[in-house]
PDB file of N, CA and C in Angstrom:
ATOM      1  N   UNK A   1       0.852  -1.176   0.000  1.00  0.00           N
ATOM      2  CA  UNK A   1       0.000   0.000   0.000  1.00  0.00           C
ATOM      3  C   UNK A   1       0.891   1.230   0.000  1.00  0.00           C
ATOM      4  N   UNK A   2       0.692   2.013  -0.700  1.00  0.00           N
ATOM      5  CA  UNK A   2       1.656   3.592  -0.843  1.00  0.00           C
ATOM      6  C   UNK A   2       1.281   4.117   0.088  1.00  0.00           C
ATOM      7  N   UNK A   3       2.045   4.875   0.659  1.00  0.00           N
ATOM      8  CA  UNK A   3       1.964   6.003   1.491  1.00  0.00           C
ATOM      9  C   UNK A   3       0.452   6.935   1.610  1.00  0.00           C
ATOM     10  N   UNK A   4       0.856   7.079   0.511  1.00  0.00           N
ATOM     11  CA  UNK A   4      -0.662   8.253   0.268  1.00  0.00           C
ATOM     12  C   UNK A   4      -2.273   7.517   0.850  1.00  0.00           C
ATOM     13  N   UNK A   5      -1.973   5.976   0.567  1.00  0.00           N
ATOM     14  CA  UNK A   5      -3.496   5.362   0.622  1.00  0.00           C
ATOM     15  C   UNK A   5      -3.168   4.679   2.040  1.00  0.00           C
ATOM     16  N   UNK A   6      -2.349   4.981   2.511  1.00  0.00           N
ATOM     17  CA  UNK A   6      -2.288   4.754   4.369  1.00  0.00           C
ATOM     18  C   UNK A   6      -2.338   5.763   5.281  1.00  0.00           C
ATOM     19  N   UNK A   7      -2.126   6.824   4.598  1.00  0.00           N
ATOM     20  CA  UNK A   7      -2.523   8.418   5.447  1.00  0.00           C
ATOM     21  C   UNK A   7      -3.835   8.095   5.559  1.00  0.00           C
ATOM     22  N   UNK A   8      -3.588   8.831   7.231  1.00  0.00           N
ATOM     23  CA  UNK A   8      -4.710   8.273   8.431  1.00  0.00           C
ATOM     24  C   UNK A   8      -5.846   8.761   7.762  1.00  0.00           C
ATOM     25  N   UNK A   9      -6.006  10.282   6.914  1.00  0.00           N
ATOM     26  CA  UNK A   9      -6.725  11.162   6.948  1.00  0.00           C
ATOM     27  C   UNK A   9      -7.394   9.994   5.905  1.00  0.00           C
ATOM     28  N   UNK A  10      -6.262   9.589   4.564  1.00  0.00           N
ATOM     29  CA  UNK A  10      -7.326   9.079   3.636  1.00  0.00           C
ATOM     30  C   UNK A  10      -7.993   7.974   3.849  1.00  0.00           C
ATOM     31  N   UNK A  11      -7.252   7.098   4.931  1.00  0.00           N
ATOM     32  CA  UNK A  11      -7.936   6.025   5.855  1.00  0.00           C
ATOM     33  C   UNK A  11      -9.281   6.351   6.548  1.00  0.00           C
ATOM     34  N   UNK A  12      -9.343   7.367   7.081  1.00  0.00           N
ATOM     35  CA  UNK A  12     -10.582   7.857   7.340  1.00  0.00           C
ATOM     36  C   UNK A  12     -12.013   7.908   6.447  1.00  0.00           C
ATOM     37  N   UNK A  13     -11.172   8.848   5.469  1.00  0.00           N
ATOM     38  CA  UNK A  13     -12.710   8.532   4.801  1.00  0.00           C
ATOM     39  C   UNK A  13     -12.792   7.525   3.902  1.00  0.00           C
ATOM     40  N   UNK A  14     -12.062   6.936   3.585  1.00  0.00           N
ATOM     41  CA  UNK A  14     -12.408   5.475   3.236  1.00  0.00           C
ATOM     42  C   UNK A  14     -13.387   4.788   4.134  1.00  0.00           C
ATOM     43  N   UNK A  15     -12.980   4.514   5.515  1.00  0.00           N
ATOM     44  CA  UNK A  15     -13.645   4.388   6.530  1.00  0.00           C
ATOM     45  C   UNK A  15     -15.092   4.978   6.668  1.00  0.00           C
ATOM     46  N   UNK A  16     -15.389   5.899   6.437  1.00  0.00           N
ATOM     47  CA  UNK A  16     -16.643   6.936   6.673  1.00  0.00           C
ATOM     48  C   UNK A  16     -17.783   6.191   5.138  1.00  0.00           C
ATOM     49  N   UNK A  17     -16.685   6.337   3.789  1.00  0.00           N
ATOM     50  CA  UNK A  17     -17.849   5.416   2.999  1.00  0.00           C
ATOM     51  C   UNK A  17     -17.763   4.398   3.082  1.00  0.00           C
ATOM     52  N   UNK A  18     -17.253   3.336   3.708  1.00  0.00           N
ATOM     53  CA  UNK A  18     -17.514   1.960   3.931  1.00  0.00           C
ATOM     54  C   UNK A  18     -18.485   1.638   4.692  1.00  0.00           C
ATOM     55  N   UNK A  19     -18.457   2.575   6.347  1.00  0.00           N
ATOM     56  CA  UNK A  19     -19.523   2.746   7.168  1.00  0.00           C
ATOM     57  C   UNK A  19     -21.039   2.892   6.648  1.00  0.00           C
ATOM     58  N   UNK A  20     -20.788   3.937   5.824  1.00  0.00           N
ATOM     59  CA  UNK A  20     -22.303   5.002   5.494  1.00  0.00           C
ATOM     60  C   UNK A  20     -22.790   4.021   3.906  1.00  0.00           C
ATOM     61  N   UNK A  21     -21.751   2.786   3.635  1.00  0.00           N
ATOM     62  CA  UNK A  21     -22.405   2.363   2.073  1.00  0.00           C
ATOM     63  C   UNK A  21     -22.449   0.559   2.695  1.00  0.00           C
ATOM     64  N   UNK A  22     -23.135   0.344   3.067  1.00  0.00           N
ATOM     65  CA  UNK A  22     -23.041  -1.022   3.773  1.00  0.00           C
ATOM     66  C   UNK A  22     -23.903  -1.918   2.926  1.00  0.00           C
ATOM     67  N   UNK A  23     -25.318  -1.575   2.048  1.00  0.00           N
ATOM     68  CA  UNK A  23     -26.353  -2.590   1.233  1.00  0.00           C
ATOM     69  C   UNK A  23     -27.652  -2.547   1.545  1.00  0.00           C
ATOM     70  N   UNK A  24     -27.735  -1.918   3.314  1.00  0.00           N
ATOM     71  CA  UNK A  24     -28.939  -1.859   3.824  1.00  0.00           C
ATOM     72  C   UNK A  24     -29.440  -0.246   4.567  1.00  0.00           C
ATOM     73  N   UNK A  25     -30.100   0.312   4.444  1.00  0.00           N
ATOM     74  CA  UNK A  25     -30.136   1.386   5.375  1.00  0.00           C
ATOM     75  C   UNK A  25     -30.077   1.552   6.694  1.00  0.00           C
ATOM     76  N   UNK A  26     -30.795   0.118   7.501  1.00  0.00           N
ATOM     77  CA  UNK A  26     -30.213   0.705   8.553  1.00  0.00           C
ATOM     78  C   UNK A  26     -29.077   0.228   8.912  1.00  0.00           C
ATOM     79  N   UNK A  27     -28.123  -0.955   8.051  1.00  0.00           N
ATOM     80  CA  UNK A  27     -26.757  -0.147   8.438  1.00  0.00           C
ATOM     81  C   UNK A  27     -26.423   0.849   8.191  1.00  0.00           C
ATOM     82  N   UNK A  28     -26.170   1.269   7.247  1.00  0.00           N
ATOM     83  CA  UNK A  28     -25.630   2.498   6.502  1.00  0.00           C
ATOM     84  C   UNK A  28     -25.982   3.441   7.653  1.00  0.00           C
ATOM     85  N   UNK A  29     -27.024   3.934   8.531  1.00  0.00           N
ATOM     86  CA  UNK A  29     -27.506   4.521   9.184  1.00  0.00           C
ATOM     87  C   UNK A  29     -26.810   4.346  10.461  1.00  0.00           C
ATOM     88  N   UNK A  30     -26.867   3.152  11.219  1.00  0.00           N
ATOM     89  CA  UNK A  30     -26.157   2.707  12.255  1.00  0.00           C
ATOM     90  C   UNK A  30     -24.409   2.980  12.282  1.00  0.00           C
ATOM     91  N   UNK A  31     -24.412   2.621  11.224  1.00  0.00           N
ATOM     92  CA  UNK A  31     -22.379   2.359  11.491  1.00  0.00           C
ATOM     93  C   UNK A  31     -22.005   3.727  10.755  1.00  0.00           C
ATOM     94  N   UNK A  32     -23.139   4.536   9.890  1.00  0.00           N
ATOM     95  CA  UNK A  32     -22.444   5.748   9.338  1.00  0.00           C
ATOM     96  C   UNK A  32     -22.504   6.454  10.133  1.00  0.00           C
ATOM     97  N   UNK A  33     -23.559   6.905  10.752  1.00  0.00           N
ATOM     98  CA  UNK A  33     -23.640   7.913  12.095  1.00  0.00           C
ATOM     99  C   UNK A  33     -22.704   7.731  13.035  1.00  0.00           C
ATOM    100  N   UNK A  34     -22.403   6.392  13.158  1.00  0.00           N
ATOM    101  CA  UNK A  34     -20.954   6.312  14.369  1.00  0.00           C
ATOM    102  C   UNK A  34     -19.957   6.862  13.852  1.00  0.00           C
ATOM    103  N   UNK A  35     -19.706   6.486  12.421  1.00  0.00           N
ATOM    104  CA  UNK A  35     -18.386   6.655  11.831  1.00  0.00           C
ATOM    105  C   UNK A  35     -18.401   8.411  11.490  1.00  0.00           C
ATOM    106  N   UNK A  36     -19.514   8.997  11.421  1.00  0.00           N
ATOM    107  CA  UNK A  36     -19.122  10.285  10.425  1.00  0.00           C
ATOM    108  C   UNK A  36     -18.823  11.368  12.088  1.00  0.00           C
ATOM    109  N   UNK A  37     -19.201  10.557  13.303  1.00  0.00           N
ATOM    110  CA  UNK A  37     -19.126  11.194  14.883  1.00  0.00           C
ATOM    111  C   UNK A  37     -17.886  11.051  15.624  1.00  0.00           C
ATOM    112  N   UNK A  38     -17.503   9.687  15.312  1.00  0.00           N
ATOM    113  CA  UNK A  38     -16.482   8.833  15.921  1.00  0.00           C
ATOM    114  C   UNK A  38     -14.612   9.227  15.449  1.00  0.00           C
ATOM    115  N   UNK A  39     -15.022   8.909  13.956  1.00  0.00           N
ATOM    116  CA  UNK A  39     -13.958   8.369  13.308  1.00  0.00           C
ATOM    117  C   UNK A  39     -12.574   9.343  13.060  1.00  0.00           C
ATOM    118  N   UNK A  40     -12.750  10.414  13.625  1.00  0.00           N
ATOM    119  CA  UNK A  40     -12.063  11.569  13.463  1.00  0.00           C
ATOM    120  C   UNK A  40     -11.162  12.007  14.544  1.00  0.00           C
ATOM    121  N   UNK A  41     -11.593  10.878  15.542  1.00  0.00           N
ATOM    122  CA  UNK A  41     -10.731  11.262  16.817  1.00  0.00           C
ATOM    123  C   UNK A  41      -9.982   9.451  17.443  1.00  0.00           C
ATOM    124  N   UNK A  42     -10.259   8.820  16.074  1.00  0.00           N
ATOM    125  CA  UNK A  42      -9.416   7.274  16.007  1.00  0.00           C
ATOM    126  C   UNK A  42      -8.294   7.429  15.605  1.00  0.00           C
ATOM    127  N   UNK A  43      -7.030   7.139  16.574  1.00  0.00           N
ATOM    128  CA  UNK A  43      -5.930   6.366  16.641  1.00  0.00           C
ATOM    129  C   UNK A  43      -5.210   5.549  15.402  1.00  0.00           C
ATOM    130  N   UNK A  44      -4.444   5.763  14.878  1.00  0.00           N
ATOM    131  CA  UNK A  44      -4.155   4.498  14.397  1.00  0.00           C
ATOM    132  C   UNK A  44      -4.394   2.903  14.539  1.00  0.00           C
ATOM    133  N   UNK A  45      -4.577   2.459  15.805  1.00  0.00           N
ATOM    134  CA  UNK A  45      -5.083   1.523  16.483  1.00  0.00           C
ATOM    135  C   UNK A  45      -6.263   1.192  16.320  1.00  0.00           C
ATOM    136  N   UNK A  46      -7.299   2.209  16.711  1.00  0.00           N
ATOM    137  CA  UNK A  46      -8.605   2.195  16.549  1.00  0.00           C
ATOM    138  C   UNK A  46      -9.008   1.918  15.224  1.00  0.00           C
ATOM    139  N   UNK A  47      -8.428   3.116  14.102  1.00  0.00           N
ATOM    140  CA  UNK A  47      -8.415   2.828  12.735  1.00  0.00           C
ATOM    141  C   UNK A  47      -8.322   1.285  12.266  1.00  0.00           C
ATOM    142  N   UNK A  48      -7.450   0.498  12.393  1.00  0.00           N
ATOM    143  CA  UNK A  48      -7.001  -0.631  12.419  1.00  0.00           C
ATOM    144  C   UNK A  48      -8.519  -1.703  12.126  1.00  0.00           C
ATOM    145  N   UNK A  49      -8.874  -1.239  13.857  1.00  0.00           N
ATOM    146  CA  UNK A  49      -9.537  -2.165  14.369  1.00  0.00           C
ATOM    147  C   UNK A  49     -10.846  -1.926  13.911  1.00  0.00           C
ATOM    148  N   UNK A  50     -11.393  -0.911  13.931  1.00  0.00           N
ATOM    149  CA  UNK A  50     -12.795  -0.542  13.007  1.00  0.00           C
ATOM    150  C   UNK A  50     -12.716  -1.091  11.590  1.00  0.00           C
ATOM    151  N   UNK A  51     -11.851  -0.784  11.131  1.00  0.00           N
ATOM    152  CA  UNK A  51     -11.313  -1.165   9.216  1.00  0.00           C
ATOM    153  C   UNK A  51     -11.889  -2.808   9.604  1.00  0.00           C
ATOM    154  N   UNK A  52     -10.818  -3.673  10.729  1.00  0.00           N
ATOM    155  CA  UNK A  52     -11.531  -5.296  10.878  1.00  0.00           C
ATOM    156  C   UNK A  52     -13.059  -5.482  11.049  1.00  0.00           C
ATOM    157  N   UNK A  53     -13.498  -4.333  11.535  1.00  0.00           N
ATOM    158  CA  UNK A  53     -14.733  -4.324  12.265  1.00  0.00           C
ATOM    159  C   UNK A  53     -16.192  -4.147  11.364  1.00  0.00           C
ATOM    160  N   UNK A  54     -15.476  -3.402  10.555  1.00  0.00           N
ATOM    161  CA  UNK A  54     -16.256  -3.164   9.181  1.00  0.00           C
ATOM    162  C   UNK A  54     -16.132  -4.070   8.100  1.00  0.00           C
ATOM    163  N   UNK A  55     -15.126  -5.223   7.823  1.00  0.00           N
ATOM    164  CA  UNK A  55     -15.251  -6.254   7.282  1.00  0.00           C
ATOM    165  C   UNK A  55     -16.205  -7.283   7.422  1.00  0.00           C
ATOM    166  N   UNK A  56     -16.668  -6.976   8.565  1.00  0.00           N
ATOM    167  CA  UNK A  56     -17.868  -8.432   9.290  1.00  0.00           C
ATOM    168  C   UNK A  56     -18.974  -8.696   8.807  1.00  0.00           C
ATOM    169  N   UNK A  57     -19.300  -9.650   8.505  1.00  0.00           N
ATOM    170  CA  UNK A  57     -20.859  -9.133   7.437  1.00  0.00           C
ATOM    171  C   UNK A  57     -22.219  -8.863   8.450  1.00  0.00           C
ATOM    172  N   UNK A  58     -22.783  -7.872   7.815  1.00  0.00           N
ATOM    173  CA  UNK A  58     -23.917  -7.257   8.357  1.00  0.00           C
ATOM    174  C   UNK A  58     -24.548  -7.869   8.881  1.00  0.00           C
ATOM    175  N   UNK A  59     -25.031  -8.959   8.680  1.00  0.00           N
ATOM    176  CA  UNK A  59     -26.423  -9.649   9.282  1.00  0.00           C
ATOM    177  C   UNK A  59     -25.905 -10.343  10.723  1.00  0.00           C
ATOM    178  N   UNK A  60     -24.230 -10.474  10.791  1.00  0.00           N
ATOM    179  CA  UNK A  60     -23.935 -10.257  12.284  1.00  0.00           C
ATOM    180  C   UNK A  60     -23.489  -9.382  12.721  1.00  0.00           C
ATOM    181  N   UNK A  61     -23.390  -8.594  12.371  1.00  0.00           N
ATOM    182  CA  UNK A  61     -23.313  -6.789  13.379  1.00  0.00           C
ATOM    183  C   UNK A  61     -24.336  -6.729  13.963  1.00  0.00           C
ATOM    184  N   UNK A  62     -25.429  -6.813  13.272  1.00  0.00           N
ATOM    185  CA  UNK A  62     -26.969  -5.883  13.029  1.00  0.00           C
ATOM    186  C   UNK A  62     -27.380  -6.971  14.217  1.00  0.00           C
ATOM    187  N   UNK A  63     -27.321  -8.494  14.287  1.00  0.00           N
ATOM    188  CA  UNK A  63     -27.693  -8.999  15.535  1.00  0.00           C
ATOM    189  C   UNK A  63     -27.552  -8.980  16.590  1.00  0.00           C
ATOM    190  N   UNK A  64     -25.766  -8.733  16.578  1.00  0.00           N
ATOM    191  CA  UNK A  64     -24.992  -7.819  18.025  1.00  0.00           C
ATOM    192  C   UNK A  64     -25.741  -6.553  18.263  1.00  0.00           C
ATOM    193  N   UNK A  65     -26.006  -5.748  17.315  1.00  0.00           N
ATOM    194  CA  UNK A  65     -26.349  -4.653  17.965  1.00  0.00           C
ATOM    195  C   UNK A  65     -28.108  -4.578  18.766  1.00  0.00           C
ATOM    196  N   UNK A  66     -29.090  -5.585  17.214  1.00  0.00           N
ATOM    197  CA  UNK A  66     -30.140  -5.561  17.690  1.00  0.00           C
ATOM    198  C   UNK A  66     -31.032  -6.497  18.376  1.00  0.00           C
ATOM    199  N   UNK A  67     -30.048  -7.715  18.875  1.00  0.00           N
ATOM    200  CA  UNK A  67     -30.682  -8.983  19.287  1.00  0.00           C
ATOM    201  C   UNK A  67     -30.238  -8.544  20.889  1.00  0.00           C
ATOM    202  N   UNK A  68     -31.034  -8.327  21.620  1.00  0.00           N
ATOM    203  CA  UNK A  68     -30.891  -8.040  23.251  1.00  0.00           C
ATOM    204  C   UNK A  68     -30.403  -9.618  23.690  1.00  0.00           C
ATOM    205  N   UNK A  69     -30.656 -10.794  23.277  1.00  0.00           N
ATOM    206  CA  UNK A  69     -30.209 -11.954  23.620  1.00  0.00           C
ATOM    207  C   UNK A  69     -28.316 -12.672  23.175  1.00  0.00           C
ATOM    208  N   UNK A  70     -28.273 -11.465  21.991  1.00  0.00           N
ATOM    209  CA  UNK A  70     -27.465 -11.954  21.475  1.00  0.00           C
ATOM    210  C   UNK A  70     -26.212 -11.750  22.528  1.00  0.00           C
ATOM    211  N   UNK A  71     -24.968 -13.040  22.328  1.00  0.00           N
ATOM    212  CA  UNK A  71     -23.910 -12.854  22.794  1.00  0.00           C
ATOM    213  C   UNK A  71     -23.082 -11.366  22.383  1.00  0.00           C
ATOM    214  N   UNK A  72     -22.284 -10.805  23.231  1.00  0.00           N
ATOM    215  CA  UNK A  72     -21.536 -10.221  22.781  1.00  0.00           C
ATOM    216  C   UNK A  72     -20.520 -10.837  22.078  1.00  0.00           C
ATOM    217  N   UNK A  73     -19.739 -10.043  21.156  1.00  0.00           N
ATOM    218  CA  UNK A  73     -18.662 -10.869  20.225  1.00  0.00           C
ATOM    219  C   UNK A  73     -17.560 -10.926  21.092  1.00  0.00           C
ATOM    220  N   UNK A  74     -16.151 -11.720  21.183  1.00  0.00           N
ATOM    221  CA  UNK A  74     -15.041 -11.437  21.306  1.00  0.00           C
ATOM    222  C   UNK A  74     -14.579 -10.180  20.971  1.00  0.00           C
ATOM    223  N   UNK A  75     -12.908  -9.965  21.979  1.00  0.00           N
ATOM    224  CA  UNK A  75     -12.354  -8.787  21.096  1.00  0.00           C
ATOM    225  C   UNK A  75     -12.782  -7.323  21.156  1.00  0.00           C
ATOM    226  N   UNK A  76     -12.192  -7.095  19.951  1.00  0.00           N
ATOM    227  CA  UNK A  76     -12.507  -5.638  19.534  1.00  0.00           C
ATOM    228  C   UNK A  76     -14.046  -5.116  18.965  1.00  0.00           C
ATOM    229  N   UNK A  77     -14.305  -6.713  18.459  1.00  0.00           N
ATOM    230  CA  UNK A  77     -15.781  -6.877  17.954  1.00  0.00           C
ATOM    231  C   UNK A  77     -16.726  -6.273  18.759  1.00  0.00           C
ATOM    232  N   UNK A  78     -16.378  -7.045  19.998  1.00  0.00           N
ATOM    233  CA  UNK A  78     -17.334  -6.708  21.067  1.00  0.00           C
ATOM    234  C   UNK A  78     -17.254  -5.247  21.776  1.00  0.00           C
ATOM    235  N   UNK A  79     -15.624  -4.471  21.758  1.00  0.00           N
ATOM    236  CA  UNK A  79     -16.225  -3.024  21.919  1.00  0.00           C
ATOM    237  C   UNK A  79     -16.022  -2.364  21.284  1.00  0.00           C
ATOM    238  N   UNK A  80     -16.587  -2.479  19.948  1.00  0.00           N
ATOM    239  CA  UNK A  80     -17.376  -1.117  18.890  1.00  0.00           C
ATOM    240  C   UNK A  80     -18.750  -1.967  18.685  1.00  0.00           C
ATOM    241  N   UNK A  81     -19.391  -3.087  19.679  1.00  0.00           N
ATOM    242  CA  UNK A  81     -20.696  -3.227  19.573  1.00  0.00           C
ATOM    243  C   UNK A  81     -21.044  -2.648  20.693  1.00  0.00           C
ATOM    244  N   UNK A  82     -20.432  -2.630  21.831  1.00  0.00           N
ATOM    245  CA  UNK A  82     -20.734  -1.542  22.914  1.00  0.00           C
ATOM    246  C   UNK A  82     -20.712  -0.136  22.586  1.00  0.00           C
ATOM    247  N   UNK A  83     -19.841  -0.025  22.014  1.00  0.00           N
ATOM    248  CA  UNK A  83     -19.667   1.793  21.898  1.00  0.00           C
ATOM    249  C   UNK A  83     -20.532   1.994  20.629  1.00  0.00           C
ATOM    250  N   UNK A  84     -21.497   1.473  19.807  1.00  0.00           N
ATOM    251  CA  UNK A  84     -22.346   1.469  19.179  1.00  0.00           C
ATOM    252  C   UNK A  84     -23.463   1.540  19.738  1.00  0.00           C
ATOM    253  N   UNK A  85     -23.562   0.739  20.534  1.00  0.00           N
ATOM    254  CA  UNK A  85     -25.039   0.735  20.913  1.00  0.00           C
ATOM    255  C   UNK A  85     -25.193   1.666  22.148  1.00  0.00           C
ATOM    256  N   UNK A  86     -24.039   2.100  22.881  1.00  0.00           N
ATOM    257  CA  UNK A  86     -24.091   3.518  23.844  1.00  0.00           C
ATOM    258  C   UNK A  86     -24.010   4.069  22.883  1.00  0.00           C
ATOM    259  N   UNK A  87     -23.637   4.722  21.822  1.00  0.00           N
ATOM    260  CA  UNK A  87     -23.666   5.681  20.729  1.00  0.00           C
ATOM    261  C   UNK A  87     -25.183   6.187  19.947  1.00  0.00           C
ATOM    262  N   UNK A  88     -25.508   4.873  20.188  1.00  0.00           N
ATOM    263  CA  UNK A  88     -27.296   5.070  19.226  1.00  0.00           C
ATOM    264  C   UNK A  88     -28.569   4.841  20.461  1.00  0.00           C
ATOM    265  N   UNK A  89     -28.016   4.618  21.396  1.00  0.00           N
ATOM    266  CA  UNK A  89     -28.812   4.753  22.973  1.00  0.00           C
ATOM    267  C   UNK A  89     -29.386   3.213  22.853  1.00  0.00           C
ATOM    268  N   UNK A  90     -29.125   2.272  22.668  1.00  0.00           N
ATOM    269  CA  UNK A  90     -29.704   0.671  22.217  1.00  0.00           C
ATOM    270  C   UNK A  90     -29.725  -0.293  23.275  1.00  0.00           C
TER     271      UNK A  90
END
């Protein structure tokens, strides 16, 4: 990866349309609103770990976030499903 396409900044909004273009609205809604609030005050680290976090396919995010029964995930998984769902009041 070049330089240019690892600057945090352009990492970011890469990040911001990956969030906000997900297939469904209310992801797009859920993880864009975090990301267009959140994502600007992420770490390299954080960056990292959201980028993994946003790889996951939707229909298990969307259960972490909206299944009250559901397990929490392992990991990092499990806190940007916390700081999601304190984020959207859930």
């Amino acid at each position: 990866m070049s330089e240019a396409t690892n600057d945090p900044e352009t990492r970011r909004r890469r990040i911001l349309y990956r969030a906000a273009h997900r297939g469904t609205k209310e992801m797009d809604w859920l993880l864009g609103r975090f990301a267009e609030a959140e994502v600007s005050t992420f770490d390299e680290e954080e960056l990292d770990s959201f980028e993994a976090f946003l790889s996951l396919p939707d229909p298990e995010i969307q259960q972490w976030l909206m299944d009250p029964a559901s397990p929490r995930p392992p990991g990092e998984a499990g806190r940007f499903v916390e700081r999601l769902k304190k984020f959207h009041d859930i």
